[in-house]
PDB file of N, CA and C in Angstrom:
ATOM      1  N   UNK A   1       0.841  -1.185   0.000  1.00  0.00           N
ATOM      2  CA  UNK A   1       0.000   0.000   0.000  1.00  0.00           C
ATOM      3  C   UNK A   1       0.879   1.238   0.000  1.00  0.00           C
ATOM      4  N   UNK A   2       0.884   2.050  -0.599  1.00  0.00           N
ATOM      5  CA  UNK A   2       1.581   3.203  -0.960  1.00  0.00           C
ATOM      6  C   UNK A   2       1.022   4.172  -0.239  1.00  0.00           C
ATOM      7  N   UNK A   3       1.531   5.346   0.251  1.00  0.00           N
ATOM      8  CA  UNK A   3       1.713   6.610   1.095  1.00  0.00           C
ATOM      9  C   UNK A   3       0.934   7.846   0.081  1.00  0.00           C
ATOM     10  N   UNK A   4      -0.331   8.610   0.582  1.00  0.00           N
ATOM     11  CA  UNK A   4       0.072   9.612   0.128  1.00  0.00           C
ATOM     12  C   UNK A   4       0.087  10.643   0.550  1.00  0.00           C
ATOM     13  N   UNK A   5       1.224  11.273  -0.012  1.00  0.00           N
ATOM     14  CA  UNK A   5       1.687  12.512   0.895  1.00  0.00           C
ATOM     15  C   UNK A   5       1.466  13.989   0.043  1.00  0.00           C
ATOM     16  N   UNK A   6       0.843  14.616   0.671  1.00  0.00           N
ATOM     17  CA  UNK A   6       0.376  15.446   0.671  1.00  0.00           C
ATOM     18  C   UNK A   6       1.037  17.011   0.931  1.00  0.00           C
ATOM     19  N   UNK A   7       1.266  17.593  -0.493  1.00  0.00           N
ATOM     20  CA  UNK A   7       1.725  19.107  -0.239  1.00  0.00           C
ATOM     21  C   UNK A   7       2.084  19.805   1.053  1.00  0.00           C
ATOM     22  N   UNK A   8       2.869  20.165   2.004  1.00  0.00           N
ATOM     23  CA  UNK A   8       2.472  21.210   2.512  1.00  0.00           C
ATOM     24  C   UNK A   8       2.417  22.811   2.363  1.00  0.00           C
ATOM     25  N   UNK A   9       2.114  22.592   1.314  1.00  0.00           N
ATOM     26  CA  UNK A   9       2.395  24.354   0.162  1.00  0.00           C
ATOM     27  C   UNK A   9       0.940  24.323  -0.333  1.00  0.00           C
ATOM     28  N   UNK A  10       0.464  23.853  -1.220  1.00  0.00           N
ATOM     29  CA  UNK A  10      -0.253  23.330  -2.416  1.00  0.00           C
ATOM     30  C   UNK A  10      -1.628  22.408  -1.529  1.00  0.00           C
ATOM     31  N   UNK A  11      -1.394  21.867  -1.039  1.00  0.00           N
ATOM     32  CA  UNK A  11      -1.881  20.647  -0.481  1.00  0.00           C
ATOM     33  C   UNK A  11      -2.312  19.573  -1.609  1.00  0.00           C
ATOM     34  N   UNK A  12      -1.827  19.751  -2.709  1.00  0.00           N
ATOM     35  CA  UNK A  12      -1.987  18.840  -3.674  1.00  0.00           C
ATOM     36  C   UNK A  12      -1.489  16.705  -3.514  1.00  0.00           C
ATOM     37  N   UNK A  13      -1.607  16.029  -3.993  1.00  0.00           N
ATOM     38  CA  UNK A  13      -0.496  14.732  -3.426  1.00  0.00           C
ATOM     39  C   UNK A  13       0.632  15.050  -4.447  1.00  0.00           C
ATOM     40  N   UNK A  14       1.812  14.878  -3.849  1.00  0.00           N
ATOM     41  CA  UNK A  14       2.815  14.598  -4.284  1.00  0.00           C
ATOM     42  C   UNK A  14       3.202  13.569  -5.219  1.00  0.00           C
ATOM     43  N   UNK A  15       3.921  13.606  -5.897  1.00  0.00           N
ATOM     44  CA  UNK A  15       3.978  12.474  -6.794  1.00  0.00           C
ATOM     45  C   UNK A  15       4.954  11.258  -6.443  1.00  0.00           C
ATOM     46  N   UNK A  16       4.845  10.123  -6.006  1.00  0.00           N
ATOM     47  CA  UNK A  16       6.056   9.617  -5.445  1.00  0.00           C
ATOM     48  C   UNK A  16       6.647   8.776  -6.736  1.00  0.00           C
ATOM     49  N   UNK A  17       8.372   9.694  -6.545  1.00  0.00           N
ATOM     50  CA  UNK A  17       8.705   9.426  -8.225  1.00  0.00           C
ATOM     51  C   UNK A  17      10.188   9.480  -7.932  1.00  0.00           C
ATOM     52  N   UNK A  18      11.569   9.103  -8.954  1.00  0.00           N
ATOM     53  CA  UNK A  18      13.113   9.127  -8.895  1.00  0.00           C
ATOM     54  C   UNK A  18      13.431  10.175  -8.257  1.00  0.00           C
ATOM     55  N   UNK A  19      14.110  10.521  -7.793  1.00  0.00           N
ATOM     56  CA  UNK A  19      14.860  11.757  -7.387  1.00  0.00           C
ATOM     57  C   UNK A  19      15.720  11.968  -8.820  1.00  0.00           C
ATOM     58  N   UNK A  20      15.800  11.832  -9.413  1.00  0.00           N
ATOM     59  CA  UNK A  20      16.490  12.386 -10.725  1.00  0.00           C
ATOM     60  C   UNK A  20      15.812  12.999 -11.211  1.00  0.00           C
ATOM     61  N   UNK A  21      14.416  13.375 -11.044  1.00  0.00           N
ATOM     62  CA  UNK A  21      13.467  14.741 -11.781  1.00  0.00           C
ATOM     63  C   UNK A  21      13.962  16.019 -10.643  1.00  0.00           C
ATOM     64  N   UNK A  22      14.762  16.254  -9.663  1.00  0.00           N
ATOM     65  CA  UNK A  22      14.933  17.087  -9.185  1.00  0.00           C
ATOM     66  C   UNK A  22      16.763  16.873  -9.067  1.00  0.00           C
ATOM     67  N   UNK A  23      17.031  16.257  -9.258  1.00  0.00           N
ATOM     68  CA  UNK A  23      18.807  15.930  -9.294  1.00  0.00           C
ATOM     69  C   UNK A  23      19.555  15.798 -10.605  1.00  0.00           C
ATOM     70  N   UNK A  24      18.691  15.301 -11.247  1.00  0.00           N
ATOM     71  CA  UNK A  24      19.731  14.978 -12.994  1.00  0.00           C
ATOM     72  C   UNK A  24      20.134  13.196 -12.606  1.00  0.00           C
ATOM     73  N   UNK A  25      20.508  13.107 -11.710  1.00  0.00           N
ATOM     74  CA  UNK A  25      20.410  11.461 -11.430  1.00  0.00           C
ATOM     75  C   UNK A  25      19.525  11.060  -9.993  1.00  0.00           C
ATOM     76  N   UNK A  26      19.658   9.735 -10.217  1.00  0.00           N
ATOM     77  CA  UNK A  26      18.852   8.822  -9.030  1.00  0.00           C
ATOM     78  C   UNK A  26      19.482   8.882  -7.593  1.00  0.00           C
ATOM     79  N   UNK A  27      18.989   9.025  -6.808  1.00  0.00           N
ATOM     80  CA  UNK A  27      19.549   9.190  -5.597  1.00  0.00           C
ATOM     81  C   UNK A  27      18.647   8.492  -4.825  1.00  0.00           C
ATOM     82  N   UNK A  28      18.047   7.481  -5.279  1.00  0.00           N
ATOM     83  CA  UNK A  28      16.260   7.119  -4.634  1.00  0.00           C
ATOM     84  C   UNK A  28      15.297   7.699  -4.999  1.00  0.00           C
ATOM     85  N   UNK A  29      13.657   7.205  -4.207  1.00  0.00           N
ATOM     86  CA  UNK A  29      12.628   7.406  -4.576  1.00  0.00           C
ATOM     87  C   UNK A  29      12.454   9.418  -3.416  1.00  0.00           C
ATOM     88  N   UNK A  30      11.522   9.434  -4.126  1.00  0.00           N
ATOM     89  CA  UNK A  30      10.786  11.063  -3.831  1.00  0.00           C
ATOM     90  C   UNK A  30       9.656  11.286  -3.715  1.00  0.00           C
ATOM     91  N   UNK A  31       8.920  11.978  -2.881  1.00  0.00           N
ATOM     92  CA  UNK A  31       7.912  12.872  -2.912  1.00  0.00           C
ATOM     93  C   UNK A  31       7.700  14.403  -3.603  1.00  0.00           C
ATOM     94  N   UNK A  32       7.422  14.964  -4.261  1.00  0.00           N
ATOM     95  CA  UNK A  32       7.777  15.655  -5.241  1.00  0.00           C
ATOM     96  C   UNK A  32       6.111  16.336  -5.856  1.00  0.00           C
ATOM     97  N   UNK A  33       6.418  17.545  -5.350  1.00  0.00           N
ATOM     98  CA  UNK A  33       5.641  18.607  -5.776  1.00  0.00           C
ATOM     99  C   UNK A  33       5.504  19.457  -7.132  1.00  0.00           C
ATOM    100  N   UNK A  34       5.866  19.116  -8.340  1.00  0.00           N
ATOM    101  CA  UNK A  34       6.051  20.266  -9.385  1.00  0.00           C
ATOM    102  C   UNK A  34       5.877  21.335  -8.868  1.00  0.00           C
ATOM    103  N   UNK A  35       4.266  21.947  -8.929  1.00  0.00           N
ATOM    104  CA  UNK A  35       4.241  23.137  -8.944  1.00  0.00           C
ATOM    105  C   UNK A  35       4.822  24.016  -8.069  1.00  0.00           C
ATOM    106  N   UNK A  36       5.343  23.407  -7.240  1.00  0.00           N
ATOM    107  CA  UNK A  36       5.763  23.719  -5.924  1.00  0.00           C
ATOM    108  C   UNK A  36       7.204  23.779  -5.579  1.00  0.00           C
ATOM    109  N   UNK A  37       7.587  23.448  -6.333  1.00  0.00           N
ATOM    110  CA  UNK A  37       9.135  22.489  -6.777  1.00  0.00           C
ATOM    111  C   UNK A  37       9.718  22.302  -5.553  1.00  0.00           C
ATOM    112  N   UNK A  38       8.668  21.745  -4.923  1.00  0.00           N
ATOM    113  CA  UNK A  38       8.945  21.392  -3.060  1.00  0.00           C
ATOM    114  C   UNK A  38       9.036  19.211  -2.864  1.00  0.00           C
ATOM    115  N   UNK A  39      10.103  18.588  -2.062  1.00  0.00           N
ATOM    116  CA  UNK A  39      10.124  17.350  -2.006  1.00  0.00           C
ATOM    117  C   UNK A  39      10.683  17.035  -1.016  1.00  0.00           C
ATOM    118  N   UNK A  40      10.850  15.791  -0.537  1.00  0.00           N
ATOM    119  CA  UNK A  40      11.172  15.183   0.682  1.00  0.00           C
ATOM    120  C   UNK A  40      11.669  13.936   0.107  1.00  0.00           C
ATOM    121  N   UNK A  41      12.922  12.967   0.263  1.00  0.00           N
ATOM    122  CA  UNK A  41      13.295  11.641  -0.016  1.00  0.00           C
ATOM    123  C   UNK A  41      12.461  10.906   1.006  1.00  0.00           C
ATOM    124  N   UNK A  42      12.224   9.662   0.868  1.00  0.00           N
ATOM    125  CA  UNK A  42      12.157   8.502   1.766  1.00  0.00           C
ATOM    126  C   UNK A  42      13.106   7.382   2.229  1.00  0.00           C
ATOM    127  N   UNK A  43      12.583   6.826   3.241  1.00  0.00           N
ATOM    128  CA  UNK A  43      13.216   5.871   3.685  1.00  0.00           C
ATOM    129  C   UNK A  43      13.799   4.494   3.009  1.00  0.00           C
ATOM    130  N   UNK A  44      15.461   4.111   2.832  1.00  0.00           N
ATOM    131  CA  UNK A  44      15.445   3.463   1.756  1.00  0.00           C
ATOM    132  C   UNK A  44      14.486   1.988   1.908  1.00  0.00           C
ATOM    133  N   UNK A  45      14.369   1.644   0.821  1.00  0.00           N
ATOM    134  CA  UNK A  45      13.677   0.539   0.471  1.00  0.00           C
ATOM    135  C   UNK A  45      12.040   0.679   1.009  1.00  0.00           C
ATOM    136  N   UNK A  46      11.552   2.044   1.291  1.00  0.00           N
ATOM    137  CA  UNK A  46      10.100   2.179   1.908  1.00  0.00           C
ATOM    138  C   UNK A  46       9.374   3.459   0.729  1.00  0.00           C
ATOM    139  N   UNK A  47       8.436   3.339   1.144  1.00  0.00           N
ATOM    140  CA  UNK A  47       7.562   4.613   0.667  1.00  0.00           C
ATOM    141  C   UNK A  47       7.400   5.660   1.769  1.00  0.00           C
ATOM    142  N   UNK A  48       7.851   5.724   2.948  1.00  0.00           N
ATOM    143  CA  UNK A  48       8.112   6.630   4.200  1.00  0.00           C
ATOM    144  C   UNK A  48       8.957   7.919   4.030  1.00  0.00           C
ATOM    145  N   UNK A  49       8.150   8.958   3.984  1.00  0.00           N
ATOM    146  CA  UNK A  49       9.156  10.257   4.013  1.00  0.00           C
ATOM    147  C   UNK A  49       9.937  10.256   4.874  1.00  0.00           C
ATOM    148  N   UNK A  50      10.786  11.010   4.777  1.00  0.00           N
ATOM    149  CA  UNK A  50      12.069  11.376   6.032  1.00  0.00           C
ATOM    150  C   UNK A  50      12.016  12.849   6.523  1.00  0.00           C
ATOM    151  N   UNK A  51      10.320  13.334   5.865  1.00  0.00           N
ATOM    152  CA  UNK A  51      10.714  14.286   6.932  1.00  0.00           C
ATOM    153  C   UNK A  51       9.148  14.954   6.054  1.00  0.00           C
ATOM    154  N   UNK A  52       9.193  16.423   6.096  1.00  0.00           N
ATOM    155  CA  UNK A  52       8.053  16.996   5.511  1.00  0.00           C
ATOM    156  C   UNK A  52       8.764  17.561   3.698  1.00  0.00           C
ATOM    157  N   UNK A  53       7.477  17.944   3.057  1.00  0.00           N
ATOM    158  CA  UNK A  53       8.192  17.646   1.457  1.00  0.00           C
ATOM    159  C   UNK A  53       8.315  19.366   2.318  1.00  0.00           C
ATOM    160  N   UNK A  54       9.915  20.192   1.371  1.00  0.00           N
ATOM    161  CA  UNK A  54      10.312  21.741   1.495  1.00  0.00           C
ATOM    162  C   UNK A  54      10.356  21.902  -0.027  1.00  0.00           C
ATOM    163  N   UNK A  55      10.073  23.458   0.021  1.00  0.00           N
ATOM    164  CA  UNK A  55      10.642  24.822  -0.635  1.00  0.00           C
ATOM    165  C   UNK A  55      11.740  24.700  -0.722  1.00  0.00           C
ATOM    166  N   UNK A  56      12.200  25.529  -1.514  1.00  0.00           N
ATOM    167  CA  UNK A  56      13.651  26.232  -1.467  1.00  0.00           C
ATOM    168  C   UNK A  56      14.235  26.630  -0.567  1.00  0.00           C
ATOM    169  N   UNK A  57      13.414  27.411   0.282  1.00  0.00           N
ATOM    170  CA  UNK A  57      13.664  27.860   1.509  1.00  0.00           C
ATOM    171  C   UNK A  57      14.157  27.529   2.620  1.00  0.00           C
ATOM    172  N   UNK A  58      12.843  26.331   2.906  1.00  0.00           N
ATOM    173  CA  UNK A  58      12.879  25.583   3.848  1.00  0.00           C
ATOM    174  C   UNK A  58      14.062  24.461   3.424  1.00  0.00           C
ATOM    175  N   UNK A  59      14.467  24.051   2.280  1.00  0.00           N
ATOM    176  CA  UNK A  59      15.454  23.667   2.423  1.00  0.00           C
ATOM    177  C   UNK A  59      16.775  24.215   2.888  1.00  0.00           C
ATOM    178  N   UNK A  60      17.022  25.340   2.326  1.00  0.00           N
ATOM    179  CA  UNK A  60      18.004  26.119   2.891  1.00  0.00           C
ATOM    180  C   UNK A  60      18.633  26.352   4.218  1.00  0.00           C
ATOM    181  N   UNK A  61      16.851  26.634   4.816  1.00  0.00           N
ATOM    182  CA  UNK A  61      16.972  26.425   6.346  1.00  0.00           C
ATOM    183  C   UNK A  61      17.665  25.253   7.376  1.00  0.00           C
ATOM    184  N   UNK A  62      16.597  24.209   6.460  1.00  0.00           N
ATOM    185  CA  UNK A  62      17.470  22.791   7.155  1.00  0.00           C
ATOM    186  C   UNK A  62      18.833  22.686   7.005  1.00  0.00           C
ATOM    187  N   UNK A  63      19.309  22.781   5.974  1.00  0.00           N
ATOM    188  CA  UNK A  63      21.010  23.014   5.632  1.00  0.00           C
ATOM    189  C   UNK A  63      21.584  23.765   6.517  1.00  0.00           C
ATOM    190  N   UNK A  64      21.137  24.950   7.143  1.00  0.00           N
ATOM    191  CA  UNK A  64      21.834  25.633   8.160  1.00  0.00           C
ATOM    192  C   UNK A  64      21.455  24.689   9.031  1.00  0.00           C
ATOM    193  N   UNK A  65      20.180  24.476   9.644  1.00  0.00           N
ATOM    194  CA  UNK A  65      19.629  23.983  11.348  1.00  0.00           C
ATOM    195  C   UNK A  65      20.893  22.820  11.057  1.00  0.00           C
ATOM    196  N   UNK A  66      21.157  21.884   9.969  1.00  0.00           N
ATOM    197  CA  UNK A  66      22.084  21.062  10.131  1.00  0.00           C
ATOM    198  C   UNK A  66      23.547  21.321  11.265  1.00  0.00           C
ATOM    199  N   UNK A  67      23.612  21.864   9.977  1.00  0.00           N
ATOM    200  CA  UNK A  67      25.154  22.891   9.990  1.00  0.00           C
ATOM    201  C   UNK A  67      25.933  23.422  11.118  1.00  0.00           C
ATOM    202  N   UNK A  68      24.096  23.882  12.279  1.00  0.00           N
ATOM    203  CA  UNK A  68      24.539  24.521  13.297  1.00  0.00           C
ATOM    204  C   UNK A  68      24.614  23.075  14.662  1.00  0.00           C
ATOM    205  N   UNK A  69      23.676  22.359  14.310  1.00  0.00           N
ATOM    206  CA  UNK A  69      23.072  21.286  15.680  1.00  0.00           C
ATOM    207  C   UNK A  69      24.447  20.418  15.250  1.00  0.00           C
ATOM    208  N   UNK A  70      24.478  19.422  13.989  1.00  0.00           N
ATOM    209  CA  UNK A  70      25.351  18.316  13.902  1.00  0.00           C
ATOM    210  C   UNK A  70      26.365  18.892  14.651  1.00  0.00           C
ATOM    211  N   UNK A  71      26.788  19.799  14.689  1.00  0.00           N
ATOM    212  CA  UNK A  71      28.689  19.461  15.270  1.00  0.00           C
ATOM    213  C   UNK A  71      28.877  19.312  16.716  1.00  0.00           C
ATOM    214  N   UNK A  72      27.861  20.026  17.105  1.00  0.00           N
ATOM    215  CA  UNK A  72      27.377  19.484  19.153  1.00  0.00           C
ATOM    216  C   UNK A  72      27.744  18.285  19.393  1.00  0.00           C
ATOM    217  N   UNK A  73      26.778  17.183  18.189  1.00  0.00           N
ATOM    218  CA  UNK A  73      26.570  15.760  18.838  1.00  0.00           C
ATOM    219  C   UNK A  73      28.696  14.866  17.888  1.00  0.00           C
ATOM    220  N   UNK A  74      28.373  15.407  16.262  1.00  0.00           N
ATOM    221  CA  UNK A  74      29.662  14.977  15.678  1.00  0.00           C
ATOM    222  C   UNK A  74      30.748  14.893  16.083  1.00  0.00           C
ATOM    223  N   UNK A  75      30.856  15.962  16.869  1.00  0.00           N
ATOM    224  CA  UNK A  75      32.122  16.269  17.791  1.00  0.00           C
ATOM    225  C   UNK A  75      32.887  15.685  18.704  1.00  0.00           C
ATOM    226  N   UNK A  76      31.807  15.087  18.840  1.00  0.00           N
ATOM    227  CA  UNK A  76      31.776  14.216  20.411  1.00  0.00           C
ATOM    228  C   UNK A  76      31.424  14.837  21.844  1.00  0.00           C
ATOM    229  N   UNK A  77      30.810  15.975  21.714  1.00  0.00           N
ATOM    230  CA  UNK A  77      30.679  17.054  22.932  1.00  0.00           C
ATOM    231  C   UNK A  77      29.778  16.196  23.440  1.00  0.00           C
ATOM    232  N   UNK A  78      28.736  15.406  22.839  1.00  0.00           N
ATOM    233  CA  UNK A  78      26.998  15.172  23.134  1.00  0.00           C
ATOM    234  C   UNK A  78      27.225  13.809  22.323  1.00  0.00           C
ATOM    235  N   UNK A  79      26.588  12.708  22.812  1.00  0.00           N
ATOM    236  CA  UNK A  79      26.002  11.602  22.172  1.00  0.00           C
ATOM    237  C   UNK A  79      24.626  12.014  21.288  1.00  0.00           C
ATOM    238  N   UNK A  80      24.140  11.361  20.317  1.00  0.00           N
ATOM    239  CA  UNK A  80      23.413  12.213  19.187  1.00  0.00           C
ATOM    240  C   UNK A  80      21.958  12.374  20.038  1.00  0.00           C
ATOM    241  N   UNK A  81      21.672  11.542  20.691  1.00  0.00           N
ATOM    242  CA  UNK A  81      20.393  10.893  21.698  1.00  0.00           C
ATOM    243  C   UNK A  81      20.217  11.811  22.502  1.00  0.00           C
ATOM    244  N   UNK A  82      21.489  12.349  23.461  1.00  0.00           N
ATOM    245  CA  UNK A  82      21.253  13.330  24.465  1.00  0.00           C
ATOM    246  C   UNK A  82      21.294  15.084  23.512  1.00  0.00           C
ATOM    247  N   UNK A  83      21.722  14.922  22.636  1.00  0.00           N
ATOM    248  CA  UNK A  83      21.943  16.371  21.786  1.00  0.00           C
ATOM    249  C   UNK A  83      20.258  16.691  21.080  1.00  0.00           C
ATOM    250  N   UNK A  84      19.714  15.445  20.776  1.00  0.00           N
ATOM    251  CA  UNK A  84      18.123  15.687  20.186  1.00  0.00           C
ATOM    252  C   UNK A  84      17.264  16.134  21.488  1.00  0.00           C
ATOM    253  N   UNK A  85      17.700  15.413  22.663  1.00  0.00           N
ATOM    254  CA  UNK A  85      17.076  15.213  23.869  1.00  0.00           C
ATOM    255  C   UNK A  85      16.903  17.112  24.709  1.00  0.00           C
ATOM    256  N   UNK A  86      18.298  17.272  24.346  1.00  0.00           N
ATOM    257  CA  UNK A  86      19.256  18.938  24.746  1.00  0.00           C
ATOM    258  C   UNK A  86      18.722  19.619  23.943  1.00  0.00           C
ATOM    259  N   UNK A  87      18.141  19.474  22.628  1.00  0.00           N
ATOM    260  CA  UNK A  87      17.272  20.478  21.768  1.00  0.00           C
ATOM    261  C   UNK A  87      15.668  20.487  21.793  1.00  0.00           C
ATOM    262  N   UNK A  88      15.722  19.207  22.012  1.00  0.00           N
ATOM    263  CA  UNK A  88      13.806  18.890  22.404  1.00  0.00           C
ATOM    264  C   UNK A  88      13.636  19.895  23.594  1.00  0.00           C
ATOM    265  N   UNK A  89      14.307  20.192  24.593  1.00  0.00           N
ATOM    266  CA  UNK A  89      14.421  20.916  25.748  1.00  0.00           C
ATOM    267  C   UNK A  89      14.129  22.246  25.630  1.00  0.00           C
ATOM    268  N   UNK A  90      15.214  22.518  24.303  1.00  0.00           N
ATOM    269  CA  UNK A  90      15.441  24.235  24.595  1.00  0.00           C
ATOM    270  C   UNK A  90      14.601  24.426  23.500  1.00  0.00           C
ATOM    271  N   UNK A  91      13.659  23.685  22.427  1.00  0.00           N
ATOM    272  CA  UNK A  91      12.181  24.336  21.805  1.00  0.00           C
ATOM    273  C   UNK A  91      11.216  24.164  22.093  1.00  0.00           C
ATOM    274  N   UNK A  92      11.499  23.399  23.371  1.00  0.00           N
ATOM    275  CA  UNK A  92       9.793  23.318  24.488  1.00  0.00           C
ATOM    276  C   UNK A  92       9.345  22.051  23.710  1.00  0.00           C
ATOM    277  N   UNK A  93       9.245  21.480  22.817  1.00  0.00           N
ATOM    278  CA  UNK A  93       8.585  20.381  22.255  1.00  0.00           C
ATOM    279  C   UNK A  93       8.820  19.049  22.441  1.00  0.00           C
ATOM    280  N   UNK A  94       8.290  17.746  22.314  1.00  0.00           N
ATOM    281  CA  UNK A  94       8.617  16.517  22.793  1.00  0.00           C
ATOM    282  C   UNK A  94       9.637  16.436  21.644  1.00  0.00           C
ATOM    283  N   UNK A  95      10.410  15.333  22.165  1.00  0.00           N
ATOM    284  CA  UNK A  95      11.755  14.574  21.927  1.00  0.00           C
ATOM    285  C   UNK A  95      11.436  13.533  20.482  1.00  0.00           C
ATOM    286  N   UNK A  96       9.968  13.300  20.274  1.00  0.00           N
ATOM    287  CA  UNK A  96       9.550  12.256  19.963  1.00  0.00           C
ATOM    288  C   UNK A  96       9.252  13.345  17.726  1.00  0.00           C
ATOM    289  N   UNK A  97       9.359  14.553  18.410  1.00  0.00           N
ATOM    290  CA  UNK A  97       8.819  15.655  17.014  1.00  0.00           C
ATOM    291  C   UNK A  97      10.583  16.175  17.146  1.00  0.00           C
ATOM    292  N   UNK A  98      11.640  15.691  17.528  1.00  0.00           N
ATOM    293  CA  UNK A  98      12.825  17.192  17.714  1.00  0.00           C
ATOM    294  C   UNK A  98      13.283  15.945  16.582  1.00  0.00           C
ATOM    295  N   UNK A  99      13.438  16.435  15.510  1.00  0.00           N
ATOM    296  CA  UNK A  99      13.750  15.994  13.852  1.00  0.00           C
ATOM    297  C   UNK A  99      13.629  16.758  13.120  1.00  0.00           C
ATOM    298  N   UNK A 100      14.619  17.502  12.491  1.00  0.00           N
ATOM    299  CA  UNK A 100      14.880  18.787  11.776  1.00  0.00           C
ATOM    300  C   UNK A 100      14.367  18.544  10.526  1.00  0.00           C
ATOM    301  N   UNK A 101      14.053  17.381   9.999  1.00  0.00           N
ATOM    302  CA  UNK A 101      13.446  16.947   9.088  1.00  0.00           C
ATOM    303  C   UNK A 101      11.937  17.262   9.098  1.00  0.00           C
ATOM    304  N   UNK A 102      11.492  17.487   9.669  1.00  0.00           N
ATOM    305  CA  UNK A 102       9.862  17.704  10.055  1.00  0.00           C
ATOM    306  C   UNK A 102       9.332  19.376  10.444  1.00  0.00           C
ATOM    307  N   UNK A 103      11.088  19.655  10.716  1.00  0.00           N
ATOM    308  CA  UNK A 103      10.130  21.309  11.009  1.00  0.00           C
ATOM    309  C   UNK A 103       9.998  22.300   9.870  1.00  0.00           C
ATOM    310  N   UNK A 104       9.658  22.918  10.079  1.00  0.00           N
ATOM    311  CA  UNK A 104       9.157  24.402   9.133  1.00  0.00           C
ATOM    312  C   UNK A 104      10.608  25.417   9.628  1.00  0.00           C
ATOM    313  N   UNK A 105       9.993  26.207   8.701  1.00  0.00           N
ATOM    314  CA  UNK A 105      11.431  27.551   8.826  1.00  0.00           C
ATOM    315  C   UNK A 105      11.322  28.221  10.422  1.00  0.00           C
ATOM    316  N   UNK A 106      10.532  28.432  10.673  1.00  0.00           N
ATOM    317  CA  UNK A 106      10.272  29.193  11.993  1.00  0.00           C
ATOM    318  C   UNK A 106      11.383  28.489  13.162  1.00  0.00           C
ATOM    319  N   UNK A 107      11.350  27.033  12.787  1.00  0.00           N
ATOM    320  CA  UNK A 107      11.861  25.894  13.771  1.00  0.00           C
ATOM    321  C   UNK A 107      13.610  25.735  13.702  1.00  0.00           C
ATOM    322  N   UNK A 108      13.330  25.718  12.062  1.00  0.00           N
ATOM    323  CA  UNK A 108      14.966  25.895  12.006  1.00  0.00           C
ATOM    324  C   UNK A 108      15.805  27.085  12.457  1.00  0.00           C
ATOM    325  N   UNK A 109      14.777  28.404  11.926  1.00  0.00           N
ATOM    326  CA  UNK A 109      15.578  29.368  12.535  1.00  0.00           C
ATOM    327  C   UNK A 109      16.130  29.461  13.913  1.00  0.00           C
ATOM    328  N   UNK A 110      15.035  29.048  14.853  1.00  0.00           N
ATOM    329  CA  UNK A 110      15.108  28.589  16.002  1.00  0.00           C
ATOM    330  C   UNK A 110      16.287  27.698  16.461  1.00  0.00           C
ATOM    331  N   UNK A 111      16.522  26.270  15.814  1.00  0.00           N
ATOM    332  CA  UNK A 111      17.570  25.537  16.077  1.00  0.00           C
ATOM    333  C   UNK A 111      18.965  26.694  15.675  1.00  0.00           C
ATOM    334  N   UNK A 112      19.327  27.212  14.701  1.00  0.00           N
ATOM    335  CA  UNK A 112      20.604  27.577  14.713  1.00  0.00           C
ATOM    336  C   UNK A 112      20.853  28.619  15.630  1.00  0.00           C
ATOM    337  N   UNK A 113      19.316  29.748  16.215  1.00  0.00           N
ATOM    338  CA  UNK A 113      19.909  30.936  16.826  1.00  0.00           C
ATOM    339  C   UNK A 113      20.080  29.821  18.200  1.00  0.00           C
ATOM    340  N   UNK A 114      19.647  28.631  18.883  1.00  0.00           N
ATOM    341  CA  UNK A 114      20.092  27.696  19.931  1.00  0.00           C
ATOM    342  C   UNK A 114      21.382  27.751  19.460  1.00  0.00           C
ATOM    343  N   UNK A 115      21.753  26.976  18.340  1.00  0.00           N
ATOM    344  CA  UNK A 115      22.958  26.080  18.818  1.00  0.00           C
ATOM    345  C   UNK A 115      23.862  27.293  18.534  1.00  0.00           C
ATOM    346  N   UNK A 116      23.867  28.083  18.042  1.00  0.00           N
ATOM    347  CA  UNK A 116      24.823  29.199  17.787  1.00  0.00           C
ATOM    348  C   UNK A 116      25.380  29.952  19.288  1.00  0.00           C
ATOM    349  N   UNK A 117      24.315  30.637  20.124  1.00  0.00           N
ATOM    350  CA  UNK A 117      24.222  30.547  21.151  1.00  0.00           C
ATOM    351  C   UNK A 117      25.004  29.573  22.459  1.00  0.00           C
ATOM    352  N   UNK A 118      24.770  28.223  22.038  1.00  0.00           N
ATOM    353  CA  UNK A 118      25.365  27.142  22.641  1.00  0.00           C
ATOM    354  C   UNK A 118      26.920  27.346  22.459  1.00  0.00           C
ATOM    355  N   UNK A 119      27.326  28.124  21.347  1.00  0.00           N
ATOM    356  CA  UNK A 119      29.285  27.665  20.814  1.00  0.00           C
ATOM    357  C   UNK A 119      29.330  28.797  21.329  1.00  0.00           C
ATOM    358  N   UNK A 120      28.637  29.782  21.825  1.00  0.00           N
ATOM    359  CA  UNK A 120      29.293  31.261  22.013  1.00  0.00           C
ATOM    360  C   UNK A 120      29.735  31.184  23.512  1.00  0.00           C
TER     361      UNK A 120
END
């Protein structure tokens, strides 16, 4: 039974299709918005997103929220468990939603002015 996932722009369904309509090659399967030119990969060998389909934007964002959280736990400062656990904390939200994959821009902005904060 196949997934369908549903715009969060558009609210249209997504098309679940190669990642080479948004890459030039295959990188796996996709969720994938045209009009929207908004997508999310899935889980390999599943039809399961890995997160919510993004914008441009919101991709961008995640690329920073990355950028700023990974090196806490990469580092070795934080085990990755207690570093999701240490951010679930400081955005008030359960542990069970702290997946940078799932938030909106508001959230990411949020994670980097944290962890930025955190190195200062």
């Amino acid at each position: 039974m196949s997934i369908t996932k549903l715009c969060d722009y558009c609210g249209q369904p997504a098309l679940y299709t190669d990642s080479a309509v948004v890459y030039g090659r295959s990188y796996g399967m996709i969720y994938y918005c045209p009009p929207c030119h908004a997508w999310v990969g899935v889980h390999r060998g599943t039809d399961k997103p890995l997160g919510r389909l993004a914008n441009a934007e919101l991709r961008d964002w995640k690329k920073k929220a990355h950028a700023a959280f990974d090196p806490l736990w990469q580092g070795g400062r934080m085990k990755r468990n207690a570093a999701y656990a240490w951010l679930a904390q400081k955005l008030g939200i359960p542990e069970k939603q702290t997946h940078i994959g799932m938030f909106d821009v508001r959230l990411c902005q949020q994670v980097v002015r944290i962890c930025t904060n955190e190195r200062s």
